[in-house]
Protein backbone atom coordinates (compact mmCIF):
# COMPACT_ATOMS: atom_id res chain seq x y z
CA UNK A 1 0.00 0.00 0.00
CA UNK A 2 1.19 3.30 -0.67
CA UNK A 3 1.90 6.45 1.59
CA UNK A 4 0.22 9.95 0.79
CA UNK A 5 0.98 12.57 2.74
CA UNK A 6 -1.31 15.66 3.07
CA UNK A 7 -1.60 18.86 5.17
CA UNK A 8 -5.02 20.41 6.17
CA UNK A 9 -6.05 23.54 7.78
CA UNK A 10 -6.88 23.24 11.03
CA UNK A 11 -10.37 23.64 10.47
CA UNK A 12 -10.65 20.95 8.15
CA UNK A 13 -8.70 18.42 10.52
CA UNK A 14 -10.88 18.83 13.19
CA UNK A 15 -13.81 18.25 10.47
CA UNK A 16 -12.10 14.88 10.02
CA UNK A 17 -11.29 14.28 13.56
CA UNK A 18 -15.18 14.59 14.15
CA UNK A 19 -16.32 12.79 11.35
CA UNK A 20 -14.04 9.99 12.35
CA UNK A 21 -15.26 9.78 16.06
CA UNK A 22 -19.18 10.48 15.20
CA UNK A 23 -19.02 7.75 11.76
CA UNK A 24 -16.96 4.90 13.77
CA UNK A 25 -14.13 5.49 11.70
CA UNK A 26 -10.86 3.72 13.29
CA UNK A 27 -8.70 6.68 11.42
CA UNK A 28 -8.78 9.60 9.74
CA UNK A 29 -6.60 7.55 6.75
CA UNK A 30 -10.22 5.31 7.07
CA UNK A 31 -12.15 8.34 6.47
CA UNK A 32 -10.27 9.63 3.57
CA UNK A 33 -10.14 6.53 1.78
CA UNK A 34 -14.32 5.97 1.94
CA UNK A 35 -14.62 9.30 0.77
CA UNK A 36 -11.85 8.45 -1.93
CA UNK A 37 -14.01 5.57 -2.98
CA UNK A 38 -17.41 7.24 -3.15
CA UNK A 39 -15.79 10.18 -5.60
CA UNK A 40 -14.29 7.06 -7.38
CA UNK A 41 -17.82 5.94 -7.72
CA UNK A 42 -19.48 9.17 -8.67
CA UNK A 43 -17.04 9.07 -11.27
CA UNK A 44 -17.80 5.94 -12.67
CA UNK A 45 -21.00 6.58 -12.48
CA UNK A 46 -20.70 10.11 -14.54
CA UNK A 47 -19.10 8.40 -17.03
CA UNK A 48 -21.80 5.51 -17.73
CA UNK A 49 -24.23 8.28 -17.33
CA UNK A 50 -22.42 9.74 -20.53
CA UNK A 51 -22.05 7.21 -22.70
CA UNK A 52 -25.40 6.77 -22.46
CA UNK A 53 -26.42 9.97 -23.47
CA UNK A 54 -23.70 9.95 -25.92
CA UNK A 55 -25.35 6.32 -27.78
CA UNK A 56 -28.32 7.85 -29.03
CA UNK A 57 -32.05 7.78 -29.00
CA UNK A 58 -33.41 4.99 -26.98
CA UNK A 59 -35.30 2.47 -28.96
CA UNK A 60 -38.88 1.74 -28.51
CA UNK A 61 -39.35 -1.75 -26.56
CA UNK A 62 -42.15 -4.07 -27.40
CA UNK A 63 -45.14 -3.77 -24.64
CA UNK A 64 -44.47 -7.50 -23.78
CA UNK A 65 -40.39 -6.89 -22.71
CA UNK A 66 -40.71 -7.66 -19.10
CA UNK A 67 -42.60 -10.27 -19.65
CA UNK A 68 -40.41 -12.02 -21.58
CA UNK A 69 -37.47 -11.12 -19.24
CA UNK A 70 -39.61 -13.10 -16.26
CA UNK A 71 -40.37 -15.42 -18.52
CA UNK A 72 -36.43 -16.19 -19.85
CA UNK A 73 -35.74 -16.20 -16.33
CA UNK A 74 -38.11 -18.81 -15.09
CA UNK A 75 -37.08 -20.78 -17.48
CA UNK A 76 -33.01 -20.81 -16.48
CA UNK A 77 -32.28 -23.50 -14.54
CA UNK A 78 -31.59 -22.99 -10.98
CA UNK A 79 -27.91 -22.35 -9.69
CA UNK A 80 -26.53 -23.51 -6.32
């Protein structure tokens, strides 16, 4: 695992400090890497949100579509 270093304003470190003791946090390095993750995920998210704006129209599906879905499913054998 790799070390990052940062320096915060005091202000901001005793955000952190709090958020750690009032979330359960065991560290503030916890706490920055959740938040890491979530921005990861916003990201990711963004960016299928944009490539499917970027693919075009949508295309009419026939009235019976879920029904076929629960159908096709049904119809798979079941896994253990």
């Amino acid at each position: 695992m790799a070390t990052m270093n940062i320096s915060l304003p005091d202000e901001l470190k005793e955000f952190v400090d709090a958020q750690v003791a009032e979330q359960g946090y065991t560290s503030s390095s916890e706490y920055l890497r959740e938040l890491i993750r979530k921005q990861r995920d916003v990201e990711m998210l963004r960016g299928l949100l944009l490539d499917g704006v970027r693919s075009g129209p949508a295309a009419p599906m026939a009235s019976d579509f879920f029904a076929q879905m629960r159908a096709r499913a049904r119809a798979r054998p079941a896994t253990t």
